[in-house]
PDB file of N, CA and C in Angstrom:
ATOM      1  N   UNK A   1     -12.651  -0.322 -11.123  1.00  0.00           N
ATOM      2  CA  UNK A   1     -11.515   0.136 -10.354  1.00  0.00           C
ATOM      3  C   UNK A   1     -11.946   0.345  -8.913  1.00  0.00           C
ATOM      4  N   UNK A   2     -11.111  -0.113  -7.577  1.00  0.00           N
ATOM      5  CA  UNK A   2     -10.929   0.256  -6.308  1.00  0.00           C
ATOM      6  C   UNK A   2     -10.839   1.064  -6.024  1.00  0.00           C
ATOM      7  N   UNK A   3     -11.391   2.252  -5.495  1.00  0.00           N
ATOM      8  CA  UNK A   3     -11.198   3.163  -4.918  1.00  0.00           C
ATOM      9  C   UNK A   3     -10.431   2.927  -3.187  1.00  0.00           C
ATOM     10  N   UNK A   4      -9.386   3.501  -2.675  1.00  0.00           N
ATOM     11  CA  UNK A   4      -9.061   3.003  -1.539  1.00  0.00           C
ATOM     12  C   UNK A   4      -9.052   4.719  -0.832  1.00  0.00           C
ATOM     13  N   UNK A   5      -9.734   4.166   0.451  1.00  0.00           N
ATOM     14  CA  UNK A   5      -9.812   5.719   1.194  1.00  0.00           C
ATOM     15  C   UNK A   5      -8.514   5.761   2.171  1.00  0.00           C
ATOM     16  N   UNK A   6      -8.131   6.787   2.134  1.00  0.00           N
ATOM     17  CA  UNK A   6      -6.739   7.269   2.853  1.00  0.00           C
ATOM     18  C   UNK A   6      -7.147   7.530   4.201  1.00  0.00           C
ATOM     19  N   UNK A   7      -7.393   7.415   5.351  1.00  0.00           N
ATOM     20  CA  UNK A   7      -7.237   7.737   6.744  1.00  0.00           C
ATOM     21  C   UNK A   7      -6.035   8.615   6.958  1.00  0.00           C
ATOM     22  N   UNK A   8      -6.476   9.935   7.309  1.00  0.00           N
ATOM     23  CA  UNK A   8      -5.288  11.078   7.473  1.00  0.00           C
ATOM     24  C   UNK A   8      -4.406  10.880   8.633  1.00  0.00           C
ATOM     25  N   UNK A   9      -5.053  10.450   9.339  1.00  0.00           N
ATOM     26  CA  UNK A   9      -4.476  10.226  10.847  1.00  0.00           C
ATOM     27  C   UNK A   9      -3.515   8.982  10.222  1.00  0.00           C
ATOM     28  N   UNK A  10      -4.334   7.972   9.525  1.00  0.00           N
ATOM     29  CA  UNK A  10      -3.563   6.531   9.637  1.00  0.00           C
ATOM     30  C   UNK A  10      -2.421   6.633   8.828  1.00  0.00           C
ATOM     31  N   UNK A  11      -2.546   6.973   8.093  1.00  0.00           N
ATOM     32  CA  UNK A  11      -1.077   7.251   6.759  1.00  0.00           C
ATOM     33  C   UNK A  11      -0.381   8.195   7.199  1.00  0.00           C
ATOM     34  N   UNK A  12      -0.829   9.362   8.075  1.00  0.00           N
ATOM     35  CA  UNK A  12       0.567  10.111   8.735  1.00  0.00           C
ATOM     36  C   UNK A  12       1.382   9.238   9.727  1.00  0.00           C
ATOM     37  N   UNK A  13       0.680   8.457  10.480  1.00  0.00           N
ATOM     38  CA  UNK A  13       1.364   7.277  10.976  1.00  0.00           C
ATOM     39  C   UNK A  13       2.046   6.503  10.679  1.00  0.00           C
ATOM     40  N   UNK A  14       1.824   6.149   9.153  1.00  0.00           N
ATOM     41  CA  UNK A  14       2.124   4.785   8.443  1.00  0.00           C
ATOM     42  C   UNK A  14       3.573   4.960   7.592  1.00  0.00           C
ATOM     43  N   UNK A  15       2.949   6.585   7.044  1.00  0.00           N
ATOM     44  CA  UNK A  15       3.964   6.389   5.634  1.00  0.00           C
ATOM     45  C   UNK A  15       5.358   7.300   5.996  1.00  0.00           C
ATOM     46  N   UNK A  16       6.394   6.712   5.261  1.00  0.00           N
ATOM     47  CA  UNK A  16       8.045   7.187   5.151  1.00  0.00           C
ATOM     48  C   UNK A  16       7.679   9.010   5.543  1.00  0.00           C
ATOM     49  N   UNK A  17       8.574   9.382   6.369  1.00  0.00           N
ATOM     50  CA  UNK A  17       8.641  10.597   6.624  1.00  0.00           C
ATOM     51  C   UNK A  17       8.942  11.638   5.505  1.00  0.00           C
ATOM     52  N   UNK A  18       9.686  11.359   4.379  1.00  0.00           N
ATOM     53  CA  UNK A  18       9.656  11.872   3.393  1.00  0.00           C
ATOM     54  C   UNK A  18       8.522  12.228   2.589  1.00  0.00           C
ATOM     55  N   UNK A  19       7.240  11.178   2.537  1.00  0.00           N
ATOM     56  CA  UNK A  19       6.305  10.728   1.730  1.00  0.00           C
ATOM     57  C   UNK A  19       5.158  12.008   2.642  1.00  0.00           C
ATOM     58  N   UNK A  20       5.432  11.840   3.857  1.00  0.00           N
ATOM     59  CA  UNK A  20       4.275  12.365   4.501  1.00  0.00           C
ATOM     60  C   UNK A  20       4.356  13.972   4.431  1.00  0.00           C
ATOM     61  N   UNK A  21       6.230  14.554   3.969  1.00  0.00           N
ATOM     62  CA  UNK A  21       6.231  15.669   4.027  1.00  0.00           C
ATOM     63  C   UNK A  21       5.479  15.889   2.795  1.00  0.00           C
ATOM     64  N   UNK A  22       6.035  14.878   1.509  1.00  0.00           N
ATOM     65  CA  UNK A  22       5.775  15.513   0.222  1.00  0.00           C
ATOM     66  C   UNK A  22       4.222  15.804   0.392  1.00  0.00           C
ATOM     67  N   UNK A  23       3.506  15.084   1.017  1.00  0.00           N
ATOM     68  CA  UNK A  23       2.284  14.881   0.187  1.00  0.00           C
ATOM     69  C   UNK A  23       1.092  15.456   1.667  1.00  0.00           C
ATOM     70  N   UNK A  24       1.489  16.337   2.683  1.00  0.00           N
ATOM     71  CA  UNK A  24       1.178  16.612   3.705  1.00  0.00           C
ATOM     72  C   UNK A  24      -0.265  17.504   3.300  1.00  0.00           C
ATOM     73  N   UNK A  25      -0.051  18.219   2.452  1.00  0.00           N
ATOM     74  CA  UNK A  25      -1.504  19.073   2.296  1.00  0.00           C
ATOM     75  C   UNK A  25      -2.290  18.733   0.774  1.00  0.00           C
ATOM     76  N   UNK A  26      -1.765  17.190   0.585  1.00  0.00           N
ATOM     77  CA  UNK A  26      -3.003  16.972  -0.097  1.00  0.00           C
ATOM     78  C   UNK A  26      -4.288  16.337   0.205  1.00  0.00           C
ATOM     79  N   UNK A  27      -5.054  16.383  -0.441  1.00  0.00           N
ATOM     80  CA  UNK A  27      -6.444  15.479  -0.027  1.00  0.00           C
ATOM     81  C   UNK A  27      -6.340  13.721  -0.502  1.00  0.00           C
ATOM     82  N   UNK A  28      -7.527  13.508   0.272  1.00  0.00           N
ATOM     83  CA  UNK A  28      -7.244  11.443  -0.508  1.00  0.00           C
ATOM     84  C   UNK A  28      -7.402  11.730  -2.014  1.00  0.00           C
ATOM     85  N   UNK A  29      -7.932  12.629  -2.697  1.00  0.00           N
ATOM     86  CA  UNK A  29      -8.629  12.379  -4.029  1.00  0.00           C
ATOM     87  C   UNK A  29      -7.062  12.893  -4.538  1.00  0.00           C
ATOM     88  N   UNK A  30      -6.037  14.240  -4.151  1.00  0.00           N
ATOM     89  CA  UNK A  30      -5.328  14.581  -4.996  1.00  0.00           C
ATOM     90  C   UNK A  30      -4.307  13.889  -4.697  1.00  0.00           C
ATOM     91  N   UNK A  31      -3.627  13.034  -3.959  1.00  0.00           N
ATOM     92  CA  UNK A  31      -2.962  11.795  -3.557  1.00  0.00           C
ATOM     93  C   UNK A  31      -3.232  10.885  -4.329  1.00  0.00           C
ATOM     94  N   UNK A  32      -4.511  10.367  -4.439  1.00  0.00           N
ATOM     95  CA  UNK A  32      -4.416   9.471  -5.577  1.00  0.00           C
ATOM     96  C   UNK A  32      -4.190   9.720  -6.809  1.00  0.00           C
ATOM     97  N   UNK A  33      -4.775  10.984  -7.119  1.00  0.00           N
ATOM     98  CA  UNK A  33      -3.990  11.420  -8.690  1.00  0.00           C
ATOM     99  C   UNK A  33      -2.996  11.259  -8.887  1.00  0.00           C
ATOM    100  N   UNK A  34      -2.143  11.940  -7.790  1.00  0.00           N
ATOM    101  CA  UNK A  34      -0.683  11.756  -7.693  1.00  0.00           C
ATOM    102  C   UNK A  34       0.308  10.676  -8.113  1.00  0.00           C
ATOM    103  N   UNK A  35       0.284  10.113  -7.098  1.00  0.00           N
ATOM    104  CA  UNK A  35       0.605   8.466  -6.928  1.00  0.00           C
ATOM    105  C   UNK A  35      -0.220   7.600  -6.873  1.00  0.00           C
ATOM    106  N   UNK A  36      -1.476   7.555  -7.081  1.00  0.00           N
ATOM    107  CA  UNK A  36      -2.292   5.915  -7.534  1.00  0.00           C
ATOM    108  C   UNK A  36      -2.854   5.462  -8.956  1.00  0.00           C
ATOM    109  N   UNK A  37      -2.340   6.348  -9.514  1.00  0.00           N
ATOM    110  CA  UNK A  37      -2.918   6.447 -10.991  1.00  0.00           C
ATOM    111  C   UNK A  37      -1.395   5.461 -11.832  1.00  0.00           C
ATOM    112  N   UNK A  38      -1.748   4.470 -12.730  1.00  0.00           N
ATOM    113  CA  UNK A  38      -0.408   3.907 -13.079  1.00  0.00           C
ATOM    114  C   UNK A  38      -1.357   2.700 -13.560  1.00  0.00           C
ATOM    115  N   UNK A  39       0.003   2.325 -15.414  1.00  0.00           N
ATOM    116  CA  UNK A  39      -0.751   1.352 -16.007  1.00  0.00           C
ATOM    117  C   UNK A  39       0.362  -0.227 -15.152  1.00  0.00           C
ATOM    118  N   UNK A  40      -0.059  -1.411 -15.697  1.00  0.00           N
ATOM    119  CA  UNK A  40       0.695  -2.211 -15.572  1.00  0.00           C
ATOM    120  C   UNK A  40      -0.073  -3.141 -15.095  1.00  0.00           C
ATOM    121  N   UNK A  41       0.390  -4.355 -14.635  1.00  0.00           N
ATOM    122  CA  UNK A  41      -0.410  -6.158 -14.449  1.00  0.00           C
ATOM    123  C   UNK A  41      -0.983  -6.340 -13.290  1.00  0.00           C
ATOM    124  N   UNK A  42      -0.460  -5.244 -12.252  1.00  0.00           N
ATOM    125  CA  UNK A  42      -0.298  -5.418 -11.122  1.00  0.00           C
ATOM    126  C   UNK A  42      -1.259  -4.060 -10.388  1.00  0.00           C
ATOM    127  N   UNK A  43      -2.151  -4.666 -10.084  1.00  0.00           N
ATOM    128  CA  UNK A  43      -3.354  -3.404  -8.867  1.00  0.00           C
ATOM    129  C   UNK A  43      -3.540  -3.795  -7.791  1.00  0.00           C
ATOM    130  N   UNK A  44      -3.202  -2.750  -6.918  1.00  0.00           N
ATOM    131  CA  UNK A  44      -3.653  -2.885  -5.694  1.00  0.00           C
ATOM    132  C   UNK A  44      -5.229  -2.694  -5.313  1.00  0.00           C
ATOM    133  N   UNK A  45      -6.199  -4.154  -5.171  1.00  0.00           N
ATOM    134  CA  UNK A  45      -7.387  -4.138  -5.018  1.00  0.00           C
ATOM    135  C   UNK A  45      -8.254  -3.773  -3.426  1.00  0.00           C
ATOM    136  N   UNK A  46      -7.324  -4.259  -2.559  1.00  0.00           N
ATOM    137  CA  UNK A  46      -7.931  -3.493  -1.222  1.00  0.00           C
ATOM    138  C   UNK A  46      -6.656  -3.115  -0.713  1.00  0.00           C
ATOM    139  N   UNK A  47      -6.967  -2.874   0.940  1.00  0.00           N
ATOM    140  CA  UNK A  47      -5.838  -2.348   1.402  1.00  0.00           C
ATOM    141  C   UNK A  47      -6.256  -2.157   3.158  1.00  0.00           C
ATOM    142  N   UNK A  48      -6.074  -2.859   4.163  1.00  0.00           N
ATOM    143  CA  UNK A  48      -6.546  -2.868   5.135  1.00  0.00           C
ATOM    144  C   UNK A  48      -4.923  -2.661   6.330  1.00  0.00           C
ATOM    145  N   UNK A  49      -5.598  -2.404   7.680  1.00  0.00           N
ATOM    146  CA  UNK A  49      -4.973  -2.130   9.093  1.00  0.00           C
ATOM    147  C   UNK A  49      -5.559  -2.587  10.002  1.00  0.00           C
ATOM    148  N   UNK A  50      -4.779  -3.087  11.234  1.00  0.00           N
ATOM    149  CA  UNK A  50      -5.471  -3.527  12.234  1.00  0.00           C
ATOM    150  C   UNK A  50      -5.555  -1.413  12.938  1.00  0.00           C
ATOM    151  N   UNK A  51      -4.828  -1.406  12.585  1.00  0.00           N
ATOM    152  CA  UNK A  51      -5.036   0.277  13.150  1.00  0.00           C
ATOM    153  C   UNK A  51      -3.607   0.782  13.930  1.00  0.00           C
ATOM    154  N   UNK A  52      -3.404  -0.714  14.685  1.00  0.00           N
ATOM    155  CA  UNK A  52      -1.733  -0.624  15.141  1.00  0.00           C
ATOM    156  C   UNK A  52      -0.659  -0.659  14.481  1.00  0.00           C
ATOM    157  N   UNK A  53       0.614   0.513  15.006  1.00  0.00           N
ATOM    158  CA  UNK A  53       1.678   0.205  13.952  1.00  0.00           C
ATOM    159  C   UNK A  53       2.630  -0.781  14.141  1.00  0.00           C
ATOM    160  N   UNK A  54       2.146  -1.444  15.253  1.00  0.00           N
ATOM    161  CA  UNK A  54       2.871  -3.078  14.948  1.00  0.00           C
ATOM    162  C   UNK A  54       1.824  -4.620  14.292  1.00  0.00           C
ATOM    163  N   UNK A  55       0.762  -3.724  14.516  1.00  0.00           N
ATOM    164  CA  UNK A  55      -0.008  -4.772  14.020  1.00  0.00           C
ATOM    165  C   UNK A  55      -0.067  -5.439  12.773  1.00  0.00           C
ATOM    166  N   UNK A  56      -0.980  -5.759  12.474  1.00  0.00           N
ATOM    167  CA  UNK A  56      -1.182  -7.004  11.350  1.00  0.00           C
ATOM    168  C   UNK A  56      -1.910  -5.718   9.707  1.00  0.00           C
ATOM    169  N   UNK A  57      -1.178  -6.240   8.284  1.00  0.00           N
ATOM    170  CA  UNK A  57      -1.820  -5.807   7.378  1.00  0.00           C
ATOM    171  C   UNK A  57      -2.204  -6.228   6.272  1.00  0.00           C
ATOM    172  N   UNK A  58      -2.796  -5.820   5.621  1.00  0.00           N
ATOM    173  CA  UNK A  58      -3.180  -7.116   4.917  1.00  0.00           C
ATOM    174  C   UNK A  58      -3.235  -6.295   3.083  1.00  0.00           C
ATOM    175  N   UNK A  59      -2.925  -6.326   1.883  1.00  0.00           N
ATOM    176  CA  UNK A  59      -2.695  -6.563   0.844  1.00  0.00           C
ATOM    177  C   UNK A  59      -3.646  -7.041  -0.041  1.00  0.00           C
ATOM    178  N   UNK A  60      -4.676  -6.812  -0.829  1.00  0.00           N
ATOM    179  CA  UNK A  60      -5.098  -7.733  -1.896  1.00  0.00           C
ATOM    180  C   UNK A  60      -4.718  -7.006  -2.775  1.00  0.00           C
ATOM    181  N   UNK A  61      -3.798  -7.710  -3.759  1.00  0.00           N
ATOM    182  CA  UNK A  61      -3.525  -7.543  -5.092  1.00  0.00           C
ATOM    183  C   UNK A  61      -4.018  -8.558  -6.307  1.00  0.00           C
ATOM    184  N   UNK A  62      -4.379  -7.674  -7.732  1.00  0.00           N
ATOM    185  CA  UNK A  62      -4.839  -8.062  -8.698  1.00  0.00           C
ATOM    186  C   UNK A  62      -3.356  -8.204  -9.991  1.00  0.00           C
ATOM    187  N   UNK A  63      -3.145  -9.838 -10.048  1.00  0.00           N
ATOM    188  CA  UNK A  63      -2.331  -9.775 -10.756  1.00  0.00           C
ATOM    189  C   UNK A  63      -2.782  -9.976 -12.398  1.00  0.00           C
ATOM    190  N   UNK A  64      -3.129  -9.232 -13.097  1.00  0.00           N
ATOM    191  CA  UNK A  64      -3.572  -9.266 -14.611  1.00  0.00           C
ATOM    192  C   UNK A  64      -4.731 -10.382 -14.453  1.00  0.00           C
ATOM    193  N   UNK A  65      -5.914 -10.297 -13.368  1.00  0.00           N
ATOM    194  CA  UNK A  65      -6.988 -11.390 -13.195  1.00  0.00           C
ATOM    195  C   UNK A  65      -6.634 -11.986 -12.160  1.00  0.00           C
ATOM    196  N   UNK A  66      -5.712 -12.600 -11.453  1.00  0.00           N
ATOM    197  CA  UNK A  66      -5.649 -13.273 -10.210  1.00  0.00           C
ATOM    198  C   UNK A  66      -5.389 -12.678  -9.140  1.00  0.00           C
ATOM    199  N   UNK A  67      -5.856 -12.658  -8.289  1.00  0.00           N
ATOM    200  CA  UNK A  67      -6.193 -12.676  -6.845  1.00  0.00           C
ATOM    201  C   UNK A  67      -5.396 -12.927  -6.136  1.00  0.00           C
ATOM    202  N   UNK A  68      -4.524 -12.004  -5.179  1.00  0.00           N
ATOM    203  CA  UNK A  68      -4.002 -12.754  -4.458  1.00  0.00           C
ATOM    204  C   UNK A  68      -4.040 -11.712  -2.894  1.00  0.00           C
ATOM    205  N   UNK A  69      -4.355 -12.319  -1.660  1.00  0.00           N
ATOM    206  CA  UNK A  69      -4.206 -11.060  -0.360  1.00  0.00           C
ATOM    207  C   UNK A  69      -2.992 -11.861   0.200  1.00  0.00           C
ATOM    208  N   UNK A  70      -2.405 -11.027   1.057  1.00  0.00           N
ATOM    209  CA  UNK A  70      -1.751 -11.335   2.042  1.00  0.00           C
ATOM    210  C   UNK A  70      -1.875 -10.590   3.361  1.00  0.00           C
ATOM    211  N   UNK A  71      -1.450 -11.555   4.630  1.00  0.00           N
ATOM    212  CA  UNK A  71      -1.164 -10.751   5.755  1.00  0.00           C
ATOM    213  C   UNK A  71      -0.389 -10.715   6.603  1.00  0.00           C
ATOM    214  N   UNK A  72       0.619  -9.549   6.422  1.00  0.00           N
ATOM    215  CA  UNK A  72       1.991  -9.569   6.919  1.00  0.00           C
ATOM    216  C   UNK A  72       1.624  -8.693   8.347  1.00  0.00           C
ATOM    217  N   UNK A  73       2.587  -8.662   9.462  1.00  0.00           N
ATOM    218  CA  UNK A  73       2.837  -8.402  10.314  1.00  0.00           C
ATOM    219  C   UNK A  73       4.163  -7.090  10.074  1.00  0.00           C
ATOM    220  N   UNK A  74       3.639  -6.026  11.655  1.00  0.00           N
ATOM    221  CA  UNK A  74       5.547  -5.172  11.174  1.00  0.00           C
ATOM    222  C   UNK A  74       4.742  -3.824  10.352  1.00  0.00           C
ATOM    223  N   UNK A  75       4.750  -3.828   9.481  1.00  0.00           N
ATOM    224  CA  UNK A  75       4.236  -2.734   8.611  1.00  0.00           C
ATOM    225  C   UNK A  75       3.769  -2.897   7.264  1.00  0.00           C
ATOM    226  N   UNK A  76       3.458  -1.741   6.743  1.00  0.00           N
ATOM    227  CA  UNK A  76       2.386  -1.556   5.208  1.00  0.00           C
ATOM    228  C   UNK A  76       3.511  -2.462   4.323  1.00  0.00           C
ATOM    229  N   UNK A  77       4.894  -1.994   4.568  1.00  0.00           N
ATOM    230  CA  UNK A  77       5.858  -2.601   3.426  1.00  0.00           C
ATOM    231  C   UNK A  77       5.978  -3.828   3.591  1.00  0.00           C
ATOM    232  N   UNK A  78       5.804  -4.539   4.924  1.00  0.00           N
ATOM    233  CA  UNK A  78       6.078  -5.682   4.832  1.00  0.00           C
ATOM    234  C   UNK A  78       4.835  -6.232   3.888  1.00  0.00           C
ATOM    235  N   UNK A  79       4.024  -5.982   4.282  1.00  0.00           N
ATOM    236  CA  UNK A  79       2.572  -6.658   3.550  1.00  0.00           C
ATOM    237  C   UNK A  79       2.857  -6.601   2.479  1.00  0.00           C
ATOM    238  N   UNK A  80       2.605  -5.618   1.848  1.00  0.00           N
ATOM    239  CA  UNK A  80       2.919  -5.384   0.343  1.00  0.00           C
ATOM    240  C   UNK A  80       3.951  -5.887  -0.561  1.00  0.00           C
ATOM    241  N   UNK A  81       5.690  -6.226  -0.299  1.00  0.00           N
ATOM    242  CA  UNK A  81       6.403  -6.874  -0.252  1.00  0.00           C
ATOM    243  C   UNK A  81       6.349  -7.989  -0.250  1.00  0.00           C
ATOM    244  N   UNK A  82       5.419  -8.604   0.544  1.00  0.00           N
ATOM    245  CA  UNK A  82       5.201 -10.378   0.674  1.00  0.00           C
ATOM    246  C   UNK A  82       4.558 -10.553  -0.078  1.00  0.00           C
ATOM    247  N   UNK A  83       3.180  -9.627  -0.135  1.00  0.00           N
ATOM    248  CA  UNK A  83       2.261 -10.128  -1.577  1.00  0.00           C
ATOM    249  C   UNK A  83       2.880 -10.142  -2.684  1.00  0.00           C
ATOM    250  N   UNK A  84       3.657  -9.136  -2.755  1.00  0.00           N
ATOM    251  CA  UNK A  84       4.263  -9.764  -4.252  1.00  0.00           C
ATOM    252  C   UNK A  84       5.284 -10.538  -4.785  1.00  0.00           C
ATOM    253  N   UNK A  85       6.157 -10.772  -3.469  1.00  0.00           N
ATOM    254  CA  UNK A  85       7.103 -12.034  -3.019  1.00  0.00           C
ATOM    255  C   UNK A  85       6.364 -13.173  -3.604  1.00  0.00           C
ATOM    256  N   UNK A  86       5.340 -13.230  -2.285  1.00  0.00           N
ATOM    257  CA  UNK A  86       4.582 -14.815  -2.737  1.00  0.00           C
ATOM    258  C   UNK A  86       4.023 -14.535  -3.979  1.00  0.00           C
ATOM    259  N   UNK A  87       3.937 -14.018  -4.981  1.00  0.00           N
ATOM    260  CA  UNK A  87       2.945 -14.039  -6.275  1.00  0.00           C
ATOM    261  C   UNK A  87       4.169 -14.176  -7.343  1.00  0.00           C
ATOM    262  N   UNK A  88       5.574 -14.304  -6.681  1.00  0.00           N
ATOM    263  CA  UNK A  88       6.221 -14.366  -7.964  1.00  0.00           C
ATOM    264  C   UNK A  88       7.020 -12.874  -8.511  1.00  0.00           C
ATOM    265  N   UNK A  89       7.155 -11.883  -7.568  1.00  0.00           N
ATOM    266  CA  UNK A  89       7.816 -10.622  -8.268  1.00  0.00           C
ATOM    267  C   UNK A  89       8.645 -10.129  -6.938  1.00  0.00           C
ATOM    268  N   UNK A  90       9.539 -10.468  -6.811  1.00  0.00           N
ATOM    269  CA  UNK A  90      10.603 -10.042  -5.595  1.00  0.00           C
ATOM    270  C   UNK A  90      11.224  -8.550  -6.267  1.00  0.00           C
ATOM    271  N   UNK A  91      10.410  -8.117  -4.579  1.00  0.00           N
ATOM    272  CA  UNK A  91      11.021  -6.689  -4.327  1.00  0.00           C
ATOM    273  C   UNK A  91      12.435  -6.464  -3.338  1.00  0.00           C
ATOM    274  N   UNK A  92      13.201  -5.780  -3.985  1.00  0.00           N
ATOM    275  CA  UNK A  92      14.191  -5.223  -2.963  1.00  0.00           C
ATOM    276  C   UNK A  92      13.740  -3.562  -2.605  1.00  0.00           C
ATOM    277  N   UNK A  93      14.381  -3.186  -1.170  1.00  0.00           N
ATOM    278  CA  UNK A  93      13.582  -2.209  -0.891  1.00  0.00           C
ATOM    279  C   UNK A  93      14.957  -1.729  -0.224  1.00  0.00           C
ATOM    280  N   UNK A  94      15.637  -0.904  -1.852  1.00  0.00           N
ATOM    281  CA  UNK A  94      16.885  -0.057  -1.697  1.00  0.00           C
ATOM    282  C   UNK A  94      16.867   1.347  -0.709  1.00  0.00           C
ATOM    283  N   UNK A  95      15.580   2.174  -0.239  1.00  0.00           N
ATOM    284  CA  UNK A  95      15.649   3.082   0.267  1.00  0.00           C
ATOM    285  C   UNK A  95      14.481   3.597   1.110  1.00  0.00           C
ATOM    286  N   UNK A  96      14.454   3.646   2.423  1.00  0.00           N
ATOM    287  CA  UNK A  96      12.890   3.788   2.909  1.00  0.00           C
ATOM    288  C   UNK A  96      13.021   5.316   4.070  1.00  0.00           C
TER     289      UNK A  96
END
């Protein structure tokens, strides 16, 4: 399993204002308990930033053994969204 480190600065930047209230005084380790823990086909294997929030991001996901990164432009959702666009699992993104 991936461990992915949270940048406090970078994810207060990054993530839905809702997300950042809920989860404002936790640590990377109790964040991931939180929300990174989950069975299913689909893992998120890395997870990168150019550092800018218009910049470039990039996605590697593990689909049940295959490999796939992407690198979207715009934001975390776009990336993430495309990777799994292009892999075959279209997301709609009813509420942000």
């Amino acid at each position: 399993m991936t461990m992915l480190t949270l940048d406090s600065d970078e994810f207060s930047a990054f993530a839905p204002r809702s997300l950042r209230a809920e989860s404002a005084n936790l640590t990377p380790a109790q964040f991931h308990d939180k929300y990174g823990e989950c069975g299913g086909s689909i893992r998120l294997d890395a997870w990168s930033s150019t550092g800018d929030r218009n910049g470039a991001f990039t996605a590697t996901l593990d689909f049940a053994g295959r490999v796939k990164t992407v690198v979207a432009a715009g934001s975390p959702v776009a990336a993430m969204t495309s990777a799994l666009y292009e892999a075959g699992y279209p997301v709609e993104i009813l509420q942000f």
